[in-house]
PDB file of N, CA and C in Angstrom:
ATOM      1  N   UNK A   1      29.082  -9.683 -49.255  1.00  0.00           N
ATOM      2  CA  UNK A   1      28.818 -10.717 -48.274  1.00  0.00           C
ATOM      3  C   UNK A   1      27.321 -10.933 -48.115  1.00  0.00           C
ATOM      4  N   UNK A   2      26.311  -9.792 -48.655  1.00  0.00           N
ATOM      5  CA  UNK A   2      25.349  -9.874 -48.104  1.00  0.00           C
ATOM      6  C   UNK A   2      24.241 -10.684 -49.242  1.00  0.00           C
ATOM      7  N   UNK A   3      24.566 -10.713 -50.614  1.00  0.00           N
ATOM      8  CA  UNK A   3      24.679 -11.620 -51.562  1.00  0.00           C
ATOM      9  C   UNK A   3      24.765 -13.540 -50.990  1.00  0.00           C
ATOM     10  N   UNK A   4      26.044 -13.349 -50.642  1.00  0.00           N
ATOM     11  CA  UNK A   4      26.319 -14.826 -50.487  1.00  0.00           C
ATOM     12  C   UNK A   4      25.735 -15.377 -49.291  1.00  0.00           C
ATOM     13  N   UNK A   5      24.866 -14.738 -48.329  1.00  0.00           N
ATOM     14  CA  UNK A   5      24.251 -14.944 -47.462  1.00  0.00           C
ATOM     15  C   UNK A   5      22.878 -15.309 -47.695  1.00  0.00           C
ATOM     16  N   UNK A   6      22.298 -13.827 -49.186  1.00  0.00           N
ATOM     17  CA  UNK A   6      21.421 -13.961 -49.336  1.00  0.00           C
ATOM     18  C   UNK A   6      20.889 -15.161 -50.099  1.00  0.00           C
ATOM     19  N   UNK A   7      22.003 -16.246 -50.677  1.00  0.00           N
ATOM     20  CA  UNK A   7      21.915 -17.694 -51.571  1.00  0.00           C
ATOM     21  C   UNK A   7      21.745 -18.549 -50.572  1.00  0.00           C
ATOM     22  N   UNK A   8      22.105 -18.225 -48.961  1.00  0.00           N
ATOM     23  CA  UNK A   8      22.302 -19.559 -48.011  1.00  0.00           C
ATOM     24  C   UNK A   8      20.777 -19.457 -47.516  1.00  0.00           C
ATOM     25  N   UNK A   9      19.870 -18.116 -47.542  1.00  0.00           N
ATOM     26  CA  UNK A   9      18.373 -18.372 -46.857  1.00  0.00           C
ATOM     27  C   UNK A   9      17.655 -18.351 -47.999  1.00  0.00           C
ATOM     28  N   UNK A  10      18.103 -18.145 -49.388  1.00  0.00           N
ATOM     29  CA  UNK A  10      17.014 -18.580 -50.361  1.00  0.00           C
ATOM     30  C   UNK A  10      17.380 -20.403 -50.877  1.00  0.00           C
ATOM     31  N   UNK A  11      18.723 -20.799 -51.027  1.00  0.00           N
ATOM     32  CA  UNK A  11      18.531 -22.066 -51.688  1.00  0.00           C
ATOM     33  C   UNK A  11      19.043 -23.020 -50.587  1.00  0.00           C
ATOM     34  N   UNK A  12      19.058 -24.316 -50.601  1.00  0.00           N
ATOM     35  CA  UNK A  12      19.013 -24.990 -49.533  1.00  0.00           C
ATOM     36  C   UNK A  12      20.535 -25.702 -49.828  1.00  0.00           C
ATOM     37  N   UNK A  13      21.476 -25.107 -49.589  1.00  0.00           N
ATOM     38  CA  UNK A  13      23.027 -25.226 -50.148  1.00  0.00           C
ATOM     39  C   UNK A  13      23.507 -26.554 -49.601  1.00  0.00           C
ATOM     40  N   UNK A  14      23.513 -27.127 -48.396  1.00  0.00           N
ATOM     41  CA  UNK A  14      24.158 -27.969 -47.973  1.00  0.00           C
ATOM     42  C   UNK A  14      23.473 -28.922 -48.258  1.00  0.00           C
ATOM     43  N   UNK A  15      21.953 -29.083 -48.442  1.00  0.00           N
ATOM     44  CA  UNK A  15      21.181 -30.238 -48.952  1.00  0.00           C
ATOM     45  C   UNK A  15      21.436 -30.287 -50.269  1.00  0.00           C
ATOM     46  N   UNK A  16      21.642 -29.488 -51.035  1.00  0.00           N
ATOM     47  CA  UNK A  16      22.420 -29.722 -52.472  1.00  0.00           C
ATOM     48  C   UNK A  16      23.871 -30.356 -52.234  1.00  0.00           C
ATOM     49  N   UNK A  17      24.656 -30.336 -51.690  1.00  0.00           N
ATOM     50  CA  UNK A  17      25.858 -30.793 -51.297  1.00  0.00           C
ATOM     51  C   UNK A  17      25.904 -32.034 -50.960  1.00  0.00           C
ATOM     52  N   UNK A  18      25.188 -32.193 -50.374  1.00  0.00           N
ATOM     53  CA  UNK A  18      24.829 -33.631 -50.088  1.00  0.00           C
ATOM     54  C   UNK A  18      24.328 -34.772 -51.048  1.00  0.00           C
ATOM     55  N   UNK A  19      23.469 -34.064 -51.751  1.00  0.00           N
ATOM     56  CA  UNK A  19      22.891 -34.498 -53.191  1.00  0.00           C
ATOM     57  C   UNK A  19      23.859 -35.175 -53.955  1.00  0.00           C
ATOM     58  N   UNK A  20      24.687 -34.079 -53.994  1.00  0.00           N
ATOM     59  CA  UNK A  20      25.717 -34.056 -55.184  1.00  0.00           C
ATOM     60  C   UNK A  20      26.782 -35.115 -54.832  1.00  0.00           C
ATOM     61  N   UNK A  21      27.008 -35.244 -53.517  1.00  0.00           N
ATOM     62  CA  UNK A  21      28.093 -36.467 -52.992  1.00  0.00           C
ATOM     63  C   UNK A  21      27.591 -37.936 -53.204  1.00  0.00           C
ATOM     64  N   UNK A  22      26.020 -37.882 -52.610  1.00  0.00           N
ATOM     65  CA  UNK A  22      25.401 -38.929 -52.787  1.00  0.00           C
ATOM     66  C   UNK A  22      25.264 -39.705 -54.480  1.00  0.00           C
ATOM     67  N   UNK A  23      24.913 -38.225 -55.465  1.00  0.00           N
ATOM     68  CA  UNK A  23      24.648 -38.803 -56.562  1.00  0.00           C
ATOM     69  C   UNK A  23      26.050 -39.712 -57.346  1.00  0.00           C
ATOM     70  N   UNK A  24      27.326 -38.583 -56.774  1.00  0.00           N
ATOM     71  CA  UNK A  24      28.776 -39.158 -57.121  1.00  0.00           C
ATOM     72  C   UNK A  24      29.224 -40.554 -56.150  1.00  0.00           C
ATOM     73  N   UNK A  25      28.735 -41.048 -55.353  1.00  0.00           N
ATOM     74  CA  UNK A  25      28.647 -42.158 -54.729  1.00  0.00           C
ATOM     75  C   UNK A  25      28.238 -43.212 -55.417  1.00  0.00           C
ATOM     76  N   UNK A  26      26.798 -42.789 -55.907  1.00  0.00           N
ATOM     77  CA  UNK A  26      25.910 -44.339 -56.756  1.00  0.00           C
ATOM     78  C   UNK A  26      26.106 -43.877 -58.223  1.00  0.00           C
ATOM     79  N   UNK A  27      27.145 -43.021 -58.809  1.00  0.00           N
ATOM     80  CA  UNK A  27      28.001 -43.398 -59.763  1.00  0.00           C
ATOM     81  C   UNK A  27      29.044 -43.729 -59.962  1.00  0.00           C
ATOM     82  N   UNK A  28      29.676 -43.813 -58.617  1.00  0.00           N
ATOM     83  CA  UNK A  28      30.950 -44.714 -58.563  1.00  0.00           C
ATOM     84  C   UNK A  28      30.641 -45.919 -58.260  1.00  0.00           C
ATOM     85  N   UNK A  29      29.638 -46.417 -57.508  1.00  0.00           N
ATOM     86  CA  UNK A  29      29.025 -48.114 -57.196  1.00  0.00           C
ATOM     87  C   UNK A  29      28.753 -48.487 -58.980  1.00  0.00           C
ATOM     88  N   UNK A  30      27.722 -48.198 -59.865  1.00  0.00           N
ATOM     89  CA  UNK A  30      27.381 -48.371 -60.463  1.00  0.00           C
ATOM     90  C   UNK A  30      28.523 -48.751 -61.926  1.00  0.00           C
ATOM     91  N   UNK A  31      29.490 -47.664 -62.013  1.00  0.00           N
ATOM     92  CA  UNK A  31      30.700 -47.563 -62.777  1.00  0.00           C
ATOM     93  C   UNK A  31      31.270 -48.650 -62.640  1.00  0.00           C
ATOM     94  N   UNK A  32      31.456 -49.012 -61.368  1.00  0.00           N
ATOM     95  CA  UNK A  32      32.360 -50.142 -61.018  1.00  0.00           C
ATOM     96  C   UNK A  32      32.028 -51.668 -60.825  1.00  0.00           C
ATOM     97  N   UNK A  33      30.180 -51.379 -60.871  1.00  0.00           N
ATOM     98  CA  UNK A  33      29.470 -52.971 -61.214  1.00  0.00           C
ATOM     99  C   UNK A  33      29.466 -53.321 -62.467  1.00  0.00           C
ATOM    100  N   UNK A  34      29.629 -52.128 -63.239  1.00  0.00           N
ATOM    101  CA  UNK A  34      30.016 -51.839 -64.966  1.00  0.00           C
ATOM    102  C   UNK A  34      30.953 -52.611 -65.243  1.00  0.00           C
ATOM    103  N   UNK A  35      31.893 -52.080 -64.777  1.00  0.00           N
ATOM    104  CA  UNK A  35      33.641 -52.609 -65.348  1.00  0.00           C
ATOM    105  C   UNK A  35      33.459 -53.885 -64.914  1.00  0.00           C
ATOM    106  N   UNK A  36      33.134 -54.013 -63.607  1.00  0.00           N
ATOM    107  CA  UNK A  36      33.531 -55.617 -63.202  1.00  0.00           C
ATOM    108  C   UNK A  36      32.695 -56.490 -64.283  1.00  0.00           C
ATOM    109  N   UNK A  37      31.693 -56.338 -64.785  1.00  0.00           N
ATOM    110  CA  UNK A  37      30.668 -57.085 -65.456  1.00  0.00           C
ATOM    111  C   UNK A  37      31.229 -57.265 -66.616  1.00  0.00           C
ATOM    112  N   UNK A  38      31.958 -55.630 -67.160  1.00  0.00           N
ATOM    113  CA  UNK A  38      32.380 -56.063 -68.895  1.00  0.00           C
ATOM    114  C   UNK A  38      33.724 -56.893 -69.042  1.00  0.00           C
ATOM    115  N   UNK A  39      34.911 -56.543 -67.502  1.00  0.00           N
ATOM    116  CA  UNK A  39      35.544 -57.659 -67.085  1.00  0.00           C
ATOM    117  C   UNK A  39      35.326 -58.689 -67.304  1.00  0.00           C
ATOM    118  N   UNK A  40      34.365 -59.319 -66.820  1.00  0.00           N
ATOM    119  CA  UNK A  40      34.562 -61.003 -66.739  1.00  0.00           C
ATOM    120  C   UNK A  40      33.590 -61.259 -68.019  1.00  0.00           C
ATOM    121  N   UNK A  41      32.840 -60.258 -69.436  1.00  0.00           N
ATOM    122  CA  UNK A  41      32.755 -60.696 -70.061  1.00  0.00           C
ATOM    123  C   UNK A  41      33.841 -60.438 -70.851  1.00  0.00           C
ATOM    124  N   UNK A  42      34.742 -59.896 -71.072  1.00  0.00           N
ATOM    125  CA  UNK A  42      36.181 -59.900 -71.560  1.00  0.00           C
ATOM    126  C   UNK A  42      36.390 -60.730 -71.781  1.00  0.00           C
ATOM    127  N   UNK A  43      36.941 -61.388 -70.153  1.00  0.00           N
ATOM    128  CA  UNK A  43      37.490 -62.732 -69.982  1.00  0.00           C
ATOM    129  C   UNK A  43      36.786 -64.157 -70.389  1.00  0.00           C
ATOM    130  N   UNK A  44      35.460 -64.220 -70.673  1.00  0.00           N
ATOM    131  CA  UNK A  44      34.761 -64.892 -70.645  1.00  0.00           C
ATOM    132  C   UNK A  44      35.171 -66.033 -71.786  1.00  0.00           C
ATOM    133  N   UNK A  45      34.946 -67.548 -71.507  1.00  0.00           N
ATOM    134  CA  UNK A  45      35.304 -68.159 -72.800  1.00  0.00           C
ATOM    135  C   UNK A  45      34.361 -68.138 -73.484  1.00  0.00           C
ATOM    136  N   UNK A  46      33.043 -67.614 -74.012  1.00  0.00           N
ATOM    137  CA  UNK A  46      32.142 -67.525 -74.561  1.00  0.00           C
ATOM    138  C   UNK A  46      32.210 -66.572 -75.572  1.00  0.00           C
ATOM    139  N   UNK A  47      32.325 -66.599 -76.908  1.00  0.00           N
ATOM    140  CA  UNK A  47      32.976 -65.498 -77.742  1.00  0.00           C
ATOM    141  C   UNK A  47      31.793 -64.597 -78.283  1.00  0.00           C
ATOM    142  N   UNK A  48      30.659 -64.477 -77.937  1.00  0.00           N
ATOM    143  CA  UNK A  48      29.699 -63.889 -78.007  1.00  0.00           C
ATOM    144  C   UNK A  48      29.946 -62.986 -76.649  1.00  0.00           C
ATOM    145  N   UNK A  49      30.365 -63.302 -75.752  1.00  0.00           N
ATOM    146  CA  UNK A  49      30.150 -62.549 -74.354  1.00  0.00           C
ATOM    147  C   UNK A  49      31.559 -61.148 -74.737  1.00  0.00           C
ATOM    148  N   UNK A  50      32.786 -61.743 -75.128  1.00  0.00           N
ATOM    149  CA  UNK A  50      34.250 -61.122 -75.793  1.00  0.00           C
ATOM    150  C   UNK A  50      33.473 -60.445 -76.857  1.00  0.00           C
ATOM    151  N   UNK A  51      32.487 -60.742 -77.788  1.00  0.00           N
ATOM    152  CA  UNK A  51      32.649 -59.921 -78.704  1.00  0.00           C
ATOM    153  C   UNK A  51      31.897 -58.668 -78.270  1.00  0.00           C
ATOM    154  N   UNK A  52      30.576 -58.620 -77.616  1.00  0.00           N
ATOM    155  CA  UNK A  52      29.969 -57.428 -76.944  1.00  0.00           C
ATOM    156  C   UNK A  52      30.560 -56.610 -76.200  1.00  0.00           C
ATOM    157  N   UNK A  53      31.405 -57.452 -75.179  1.00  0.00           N
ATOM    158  CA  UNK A  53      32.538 -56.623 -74.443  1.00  0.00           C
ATOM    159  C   UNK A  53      33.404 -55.754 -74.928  1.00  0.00           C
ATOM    160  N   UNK A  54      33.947 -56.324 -75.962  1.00  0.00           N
ATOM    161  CA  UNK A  54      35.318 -55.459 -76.879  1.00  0.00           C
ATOM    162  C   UNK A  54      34.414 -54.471 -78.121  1.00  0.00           C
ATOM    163  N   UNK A  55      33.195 -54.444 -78.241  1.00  0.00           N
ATOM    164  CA  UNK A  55      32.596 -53.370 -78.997  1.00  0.00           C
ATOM    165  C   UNK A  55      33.433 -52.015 -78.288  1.00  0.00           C
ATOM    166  N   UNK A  56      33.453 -52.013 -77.451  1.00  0.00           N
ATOM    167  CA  UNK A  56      33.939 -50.443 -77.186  1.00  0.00           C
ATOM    168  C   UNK A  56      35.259 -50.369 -77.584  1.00  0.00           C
ATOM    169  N   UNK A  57      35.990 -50.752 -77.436  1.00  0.00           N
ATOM    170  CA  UNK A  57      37.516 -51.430 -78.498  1.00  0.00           C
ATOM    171  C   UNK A  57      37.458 -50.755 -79.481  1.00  0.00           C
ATOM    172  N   UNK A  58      36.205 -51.265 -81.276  1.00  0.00           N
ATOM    173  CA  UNK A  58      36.250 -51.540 -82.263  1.00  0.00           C
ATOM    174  C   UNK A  58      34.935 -49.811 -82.106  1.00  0.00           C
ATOM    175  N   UNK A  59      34.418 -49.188 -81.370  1.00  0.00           N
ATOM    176  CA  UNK A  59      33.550 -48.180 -81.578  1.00  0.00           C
ATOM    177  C   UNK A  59      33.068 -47.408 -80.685  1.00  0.00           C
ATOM    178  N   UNK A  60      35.079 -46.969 -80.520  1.00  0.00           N
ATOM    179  CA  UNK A  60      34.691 -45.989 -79.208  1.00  0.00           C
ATOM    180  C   UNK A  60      33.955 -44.622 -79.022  1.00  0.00           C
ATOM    181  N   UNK A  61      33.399 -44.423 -77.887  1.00  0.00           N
ATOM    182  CA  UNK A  61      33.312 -43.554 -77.450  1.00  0.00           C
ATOM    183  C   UNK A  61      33.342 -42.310 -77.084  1.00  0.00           C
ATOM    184  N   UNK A  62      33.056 -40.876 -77.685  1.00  0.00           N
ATOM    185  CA  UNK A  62      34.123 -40.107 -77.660  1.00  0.00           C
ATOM    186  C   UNK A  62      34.013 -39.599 -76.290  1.00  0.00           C
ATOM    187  N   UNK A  63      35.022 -38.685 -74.903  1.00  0.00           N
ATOM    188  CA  UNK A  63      35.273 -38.588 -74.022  1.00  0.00           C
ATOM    189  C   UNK A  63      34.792 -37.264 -74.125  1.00  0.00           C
ATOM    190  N   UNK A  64      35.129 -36.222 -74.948  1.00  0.00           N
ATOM    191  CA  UNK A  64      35.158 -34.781 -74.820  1.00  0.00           C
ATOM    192  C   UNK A  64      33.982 -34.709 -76.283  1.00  0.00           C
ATOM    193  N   UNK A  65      33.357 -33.570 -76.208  1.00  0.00           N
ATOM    194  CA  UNK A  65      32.825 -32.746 -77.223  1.00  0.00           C
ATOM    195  C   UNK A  65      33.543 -31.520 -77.771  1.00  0.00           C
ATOM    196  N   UNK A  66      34.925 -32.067 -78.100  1.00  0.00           N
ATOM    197  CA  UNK A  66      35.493 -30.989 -79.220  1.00  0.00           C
ATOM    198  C   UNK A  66      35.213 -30.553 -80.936  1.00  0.00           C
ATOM    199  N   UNK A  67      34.939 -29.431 -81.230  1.00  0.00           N
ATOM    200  CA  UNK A  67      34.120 -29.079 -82.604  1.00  0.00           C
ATOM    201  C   UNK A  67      35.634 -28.414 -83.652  1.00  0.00           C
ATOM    202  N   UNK A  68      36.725 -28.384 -82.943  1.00  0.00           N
ATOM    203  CA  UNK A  68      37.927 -28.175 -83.412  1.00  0.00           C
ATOM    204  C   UNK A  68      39.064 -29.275 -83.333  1.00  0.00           C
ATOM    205  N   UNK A  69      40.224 -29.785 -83.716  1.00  0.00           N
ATOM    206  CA  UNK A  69      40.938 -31.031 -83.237  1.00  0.00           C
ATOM    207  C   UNK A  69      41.282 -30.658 -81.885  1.00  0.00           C
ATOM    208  N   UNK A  70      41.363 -31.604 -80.978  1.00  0.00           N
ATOM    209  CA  UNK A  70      41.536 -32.036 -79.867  1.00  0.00           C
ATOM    210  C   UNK A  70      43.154 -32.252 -80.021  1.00  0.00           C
ATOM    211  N   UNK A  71      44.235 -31.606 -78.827  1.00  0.00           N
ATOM    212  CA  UNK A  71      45.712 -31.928 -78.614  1.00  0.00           C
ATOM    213  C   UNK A  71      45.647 -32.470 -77.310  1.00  0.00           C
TER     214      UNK A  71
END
């Protein structure tokens, strides 16, 4: 106990906590000005706007860093 006490008067725990909510906040605003944007160039009748959009379609992304196959 005297460990986990001794992390609450050396590092500043709840101001990290806060950090961390805040930073997951203005990456969920940001994510979602994302989508809406590649949205309506999706939709867009402009086939230059569809074709940039659907790059991720034709050259995705990978999600995980697996160095063995992935199930």
């Amino acid at each position: 106990m005297d460990g986990f006490l001794a992390l609450f008067s050396q590092y500043n725990i709840p101001g990290a906590f806060l950090v961390n909510i805040e930073l997951t906040l203005w990456s969920a605003l940001f994510s979602t000005i994302l989508g809406v944007v590649l949205v309506m160039m999706r939709i867009s009748p402009i086939a230059s706007l569809r074709t940039v959009s659907g790059a991720r379609t034709v050259f995705p992304v990978p999600t995980t860093n697996c160095q063995s196959p992935c199930h």
